[in-house]
Structures are given as C-alpha cells and as structure tokens.
N, C-alpha and C. Protein backbone atom coordinates (compact mmCIF):
# COMPACT_ATOMS: atom_id res chain seq x y z
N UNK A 1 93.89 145.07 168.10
CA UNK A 1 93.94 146.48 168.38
C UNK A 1 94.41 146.68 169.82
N UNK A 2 95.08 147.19 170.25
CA UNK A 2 95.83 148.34 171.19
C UNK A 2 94.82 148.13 172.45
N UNK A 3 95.09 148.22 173.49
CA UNK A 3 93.74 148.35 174.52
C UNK A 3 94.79 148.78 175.61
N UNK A 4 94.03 149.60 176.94
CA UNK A 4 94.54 150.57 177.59
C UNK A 4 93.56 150.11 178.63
N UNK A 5 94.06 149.95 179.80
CA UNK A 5 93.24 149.97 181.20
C UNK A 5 93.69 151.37 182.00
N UNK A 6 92.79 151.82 182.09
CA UNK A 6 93.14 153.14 182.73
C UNK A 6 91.82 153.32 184.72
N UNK A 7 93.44 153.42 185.13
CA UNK A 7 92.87 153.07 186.64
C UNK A 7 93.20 154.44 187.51
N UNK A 8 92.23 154.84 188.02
CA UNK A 8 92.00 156.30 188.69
C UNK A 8 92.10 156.02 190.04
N UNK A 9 92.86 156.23 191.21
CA UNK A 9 92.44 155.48 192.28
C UNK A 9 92.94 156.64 193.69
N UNK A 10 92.74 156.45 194.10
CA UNK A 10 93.22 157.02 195.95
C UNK A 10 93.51 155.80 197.33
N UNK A 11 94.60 155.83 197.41
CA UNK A 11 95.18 155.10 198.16
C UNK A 11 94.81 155.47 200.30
N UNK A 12 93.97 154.03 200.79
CA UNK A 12 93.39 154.11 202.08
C UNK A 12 94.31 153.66 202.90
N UNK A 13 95.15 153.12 202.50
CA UNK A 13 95.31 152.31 203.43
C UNK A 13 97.35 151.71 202.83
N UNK A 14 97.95 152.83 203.13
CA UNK A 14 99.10 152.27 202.23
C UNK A 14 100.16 151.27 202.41
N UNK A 15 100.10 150.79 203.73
CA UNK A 15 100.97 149.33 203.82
C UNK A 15 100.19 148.24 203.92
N UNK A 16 98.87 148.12 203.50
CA UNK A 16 98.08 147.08 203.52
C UNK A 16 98.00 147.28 201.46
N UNK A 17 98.32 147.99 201.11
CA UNK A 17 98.27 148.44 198.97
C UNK A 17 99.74 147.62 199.11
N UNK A 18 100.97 147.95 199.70
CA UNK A 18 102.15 147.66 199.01
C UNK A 18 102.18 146.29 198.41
N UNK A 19 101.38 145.03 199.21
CA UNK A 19 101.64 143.85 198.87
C UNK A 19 101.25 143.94 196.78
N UNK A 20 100.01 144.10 197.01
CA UNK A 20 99.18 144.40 195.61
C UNK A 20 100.38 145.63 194.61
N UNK A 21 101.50 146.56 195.15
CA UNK A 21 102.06 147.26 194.12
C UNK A 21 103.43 146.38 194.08
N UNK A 22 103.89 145.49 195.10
CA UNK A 22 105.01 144.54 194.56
C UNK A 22 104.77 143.22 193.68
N UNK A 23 103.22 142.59 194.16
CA UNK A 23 103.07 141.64 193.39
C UNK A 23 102.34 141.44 191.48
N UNK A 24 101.59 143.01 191.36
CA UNK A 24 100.65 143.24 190.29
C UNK A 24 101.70 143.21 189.02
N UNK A 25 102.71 144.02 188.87
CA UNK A 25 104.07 143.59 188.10
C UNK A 25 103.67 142.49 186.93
N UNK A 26 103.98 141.29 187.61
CA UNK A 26 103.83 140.18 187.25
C UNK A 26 102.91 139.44 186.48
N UNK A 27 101.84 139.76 187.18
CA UNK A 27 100.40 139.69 186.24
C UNK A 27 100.36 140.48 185.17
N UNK A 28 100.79 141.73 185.19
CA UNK A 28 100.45 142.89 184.40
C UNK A 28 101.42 142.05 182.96
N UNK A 29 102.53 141.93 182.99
CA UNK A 29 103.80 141.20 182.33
C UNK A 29 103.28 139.57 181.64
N UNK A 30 102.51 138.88 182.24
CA UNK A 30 102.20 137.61 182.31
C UNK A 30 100.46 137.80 180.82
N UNK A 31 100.70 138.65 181.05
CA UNK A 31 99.51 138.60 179.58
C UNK A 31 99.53 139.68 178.46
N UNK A 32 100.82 140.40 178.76
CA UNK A 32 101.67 141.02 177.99
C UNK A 32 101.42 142.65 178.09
N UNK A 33 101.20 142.92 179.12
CA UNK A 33 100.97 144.50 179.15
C UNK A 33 102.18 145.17 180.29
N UNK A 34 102.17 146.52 179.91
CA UNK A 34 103.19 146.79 180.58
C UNK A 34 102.59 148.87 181.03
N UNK A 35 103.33 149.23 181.62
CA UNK A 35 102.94 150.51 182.17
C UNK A 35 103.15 151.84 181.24
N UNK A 36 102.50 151.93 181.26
CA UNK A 36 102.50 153.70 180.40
C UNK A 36 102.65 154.77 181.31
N UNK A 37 102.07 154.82 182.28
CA UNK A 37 101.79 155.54 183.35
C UNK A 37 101.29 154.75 184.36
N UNK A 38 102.36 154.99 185.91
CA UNK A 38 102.58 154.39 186.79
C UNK A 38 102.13 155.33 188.14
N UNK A 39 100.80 155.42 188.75
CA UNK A 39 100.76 156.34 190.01
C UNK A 39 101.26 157.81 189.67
N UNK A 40 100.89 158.00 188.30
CA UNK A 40 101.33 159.40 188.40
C UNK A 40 100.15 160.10 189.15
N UNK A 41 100.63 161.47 189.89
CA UNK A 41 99.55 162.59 190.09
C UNK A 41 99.14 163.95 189.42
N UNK A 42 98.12 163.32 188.71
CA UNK A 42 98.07 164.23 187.61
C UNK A 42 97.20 165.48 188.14
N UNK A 43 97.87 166.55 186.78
CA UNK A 43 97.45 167.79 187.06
C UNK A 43 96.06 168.13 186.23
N UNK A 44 94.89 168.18 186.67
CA UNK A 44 93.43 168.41 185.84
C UNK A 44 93.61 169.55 185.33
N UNK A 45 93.49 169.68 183.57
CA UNK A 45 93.80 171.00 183.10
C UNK A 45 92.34 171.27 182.59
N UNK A 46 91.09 170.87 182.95
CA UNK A 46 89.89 171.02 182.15
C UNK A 46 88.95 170.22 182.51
N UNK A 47 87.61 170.64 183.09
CA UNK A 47 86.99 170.24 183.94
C UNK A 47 86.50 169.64 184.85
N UNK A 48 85.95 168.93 185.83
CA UNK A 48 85.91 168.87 187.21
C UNK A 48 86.13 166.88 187.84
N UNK A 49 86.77 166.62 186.50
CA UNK A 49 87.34 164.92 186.52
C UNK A 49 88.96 165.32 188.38
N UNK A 50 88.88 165.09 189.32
CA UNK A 50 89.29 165.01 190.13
C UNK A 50 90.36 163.84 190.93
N UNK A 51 91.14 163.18 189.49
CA UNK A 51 91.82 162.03 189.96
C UNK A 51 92.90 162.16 191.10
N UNK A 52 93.32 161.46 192.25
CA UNK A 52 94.59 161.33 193.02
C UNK A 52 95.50 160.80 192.49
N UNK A 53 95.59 159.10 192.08
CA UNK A 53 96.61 159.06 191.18
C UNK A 53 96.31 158.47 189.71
N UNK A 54 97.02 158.06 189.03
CA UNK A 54 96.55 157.14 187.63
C UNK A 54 97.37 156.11 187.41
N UNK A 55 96.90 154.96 186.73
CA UNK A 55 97.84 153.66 186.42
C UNK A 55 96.78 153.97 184.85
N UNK A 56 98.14 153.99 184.03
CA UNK A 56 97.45 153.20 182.29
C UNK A 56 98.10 152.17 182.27
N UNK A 57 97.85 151.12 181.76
CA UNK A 57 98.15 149.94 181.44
C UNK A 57 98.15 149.98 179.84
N UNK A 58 99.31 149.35 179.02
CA UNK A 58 98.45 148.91 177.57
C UNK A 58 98.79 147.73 177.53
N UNK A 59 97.90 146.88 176.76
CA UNK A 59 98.01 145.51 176.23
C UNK A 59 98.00 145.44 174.84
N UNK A 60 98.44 144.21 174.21
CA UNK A 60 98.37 143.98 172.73
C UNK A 60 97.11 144.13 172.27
N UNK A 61 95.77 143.65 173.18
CA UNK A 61 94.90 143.79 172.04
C UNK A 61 93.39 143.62 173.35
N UNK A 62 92.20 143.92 173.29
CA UNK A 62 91.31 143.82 174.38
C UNK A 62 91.72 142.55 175.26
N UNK A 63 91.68 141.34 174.05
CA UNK A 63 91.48 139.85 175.01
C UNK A 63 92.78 140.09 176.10
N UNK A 64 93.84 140.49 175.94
CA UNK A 64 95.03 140.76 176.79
C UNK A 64 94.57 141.51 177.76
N UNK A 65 93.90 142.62 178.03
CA UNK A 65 93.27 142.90 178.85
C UNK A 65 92.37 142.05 180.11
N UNK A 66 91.29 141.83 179.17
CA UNK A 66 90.47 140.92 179.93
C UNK A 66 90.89 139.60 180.36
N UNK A 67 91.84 138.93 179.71
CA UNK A 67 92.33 137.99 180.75
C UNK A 67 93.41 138.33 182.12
N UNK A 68 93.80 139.86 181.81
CA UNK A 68 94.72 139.85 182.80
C UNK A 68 93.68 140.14 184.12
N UNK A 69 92.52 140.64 183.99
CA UNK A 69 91.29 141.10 184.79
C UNK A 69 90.47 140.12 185.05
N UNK A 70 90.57 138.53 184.50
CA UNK A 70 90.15 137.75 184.55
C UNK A 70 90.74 136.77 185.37
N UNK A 71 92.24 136.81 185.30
CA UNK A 71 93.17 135.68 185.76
C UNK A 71 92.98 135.25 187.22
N UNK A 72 92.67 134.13 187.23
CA UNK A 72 92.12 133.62 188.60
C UNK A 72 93.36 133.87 189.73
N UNK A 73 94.47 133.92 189.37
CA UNK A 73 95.63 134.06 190.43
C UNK A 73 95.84 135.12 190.79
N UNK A 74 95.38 136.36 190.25
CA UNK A 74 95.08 137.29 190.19
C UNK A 74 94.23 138.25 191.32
N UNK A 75 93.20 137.29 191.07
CA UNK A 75 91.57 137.89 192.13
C UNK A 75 91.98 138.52 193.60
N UNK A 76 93.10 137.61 194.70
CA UNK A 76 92.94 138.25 195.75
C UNK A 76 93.73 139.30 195.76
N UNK A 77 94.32 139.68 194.50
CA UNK A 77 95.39 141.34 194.41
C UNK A 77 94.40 142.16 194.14
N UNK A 78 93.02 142.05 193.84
CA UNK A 78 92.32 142.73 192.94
C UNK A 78 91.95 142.94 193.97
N UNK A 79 91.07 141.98 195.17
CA UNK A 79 90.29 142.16 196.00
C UNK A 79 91.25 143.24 197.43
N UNK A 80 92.60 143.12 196.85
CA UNK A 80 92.99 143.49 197.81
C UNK A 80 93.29 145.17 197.45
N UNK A 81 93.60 145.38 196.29
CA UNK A 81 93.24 146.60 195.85
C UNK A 81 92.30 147.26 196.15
N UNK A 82 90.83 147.12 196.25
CA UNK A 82 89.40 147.10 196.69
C UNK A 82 89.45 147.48 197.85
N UNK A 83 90.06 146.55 198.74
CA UNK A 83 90.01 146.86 199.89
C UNK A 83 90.84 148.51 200.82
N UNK A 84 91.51 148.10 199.92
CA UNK A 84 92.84 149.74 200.43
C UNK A 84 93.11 150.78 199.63
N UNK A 85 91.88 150.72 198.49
CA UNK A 85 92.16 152.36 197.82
C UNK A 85 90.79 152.22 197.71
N UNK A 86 90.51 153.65 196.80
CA UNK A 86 88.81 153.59 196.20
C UNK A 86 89.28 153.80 195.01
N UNK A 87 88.89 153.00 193.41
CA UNK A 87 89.83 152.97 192.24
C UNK A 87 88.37 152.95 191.28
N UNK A 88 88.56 153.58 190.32
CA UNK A 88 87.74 153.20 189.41
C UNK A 88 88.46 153.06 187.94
N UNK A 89 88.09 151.64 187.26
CA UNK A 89 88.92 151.41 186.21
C UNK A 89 88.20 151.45 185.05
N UNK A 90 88.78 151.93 183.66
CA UNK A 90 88.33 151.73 182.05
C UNK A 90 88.99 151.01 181.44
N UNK A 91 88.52 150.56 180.31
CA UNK A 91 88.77 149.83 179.23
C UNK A 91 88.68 149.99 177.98
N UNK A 92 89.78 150.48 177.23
CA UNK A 92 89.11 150.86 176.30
C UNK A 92 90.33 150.57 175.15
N UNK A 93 90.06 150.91 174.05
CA UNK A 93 90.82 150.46 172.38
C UNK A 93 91.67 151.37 171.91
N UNK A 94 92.22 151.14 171.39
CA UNK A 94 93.13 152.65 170.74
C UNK A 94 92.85 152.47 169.44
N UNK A 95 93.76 153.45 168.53
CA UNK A 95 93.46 153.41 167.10
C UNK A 95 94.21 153.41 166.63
N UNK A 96 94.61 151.65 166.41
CA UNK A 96 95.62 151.27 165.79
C UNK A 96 95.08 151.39 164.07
C-alpha cells in the first residue's frame, strides 16, 4: 500500500538547510520515493493547522518509508534538518 511522509516545517537557519535540500534527493530516490509536494507554502483554508512550508513524500509501500527514515547514511541529513528548521513529520497509508 501507498505511504506518504508528510513534513510540515519552518526553515531557521537557511544556508546551514541547503546542504540537507541538495543532498536528501538521493535518499528520497534510493528507496523509491519521490516528491508530490516540494516546500510548497500552503494556503490554510480551515482551521487553525498553521504550516510554513510542506514536503509530501510518497513511497511504494510503508517499509519504503521507514527504511528511507531509517537509512543509516541518512541520519546526519536528518540531524541536520533538526538542527535548522523546526519540522514535524507523518506517516501514513493511502488507499490503494
């Protein structure tokens, strides 16, 4: 089934993020997911959810997910993400 990482985030710190938005690509590609929505800034049409920007991700199926969130080569883009935005991410299934 279908799975979707959906990442809400605000950017702190933006030439200390670029390394993490040239290198994430790759990873994202490397366990087969690709972008649906890329840093868009979305417009809230219905109640008080307050995002700056959004990343969806979809993958073939959860495990594609979680290994791309898992992938050890991975970790210091993650950590470095962490460090230079404030992001909060989901996980979730579609209905295939």
């Amino acid at each position: 089934m279908t799975a979707y990482l959906v990442l809400d985030f605000s950017i702190n710190d933006l030439r200390g993020f670029l390394p993490y938005v040239e290198a994430i690509p790759a990873f994202i590609e490397k366990h087969g997911g690709r972008y649906i929505v890329r840093g868009a800034e979305p417009t809230v049409m219905e109640g008080d959810w307050a995002p700056e920007r959004l990343v969806i991700l979809e993958f073939p199926a959860r495990e594609n997910a979680e290994a791309f969130l898992n992938d050890p080569d991975a970790q210091s883009l993650f950590s470095l993400r962490h460090r230079t935005t404030n992001s909060r991410l989901v996980l979730v299934e579609g209905c295939d």
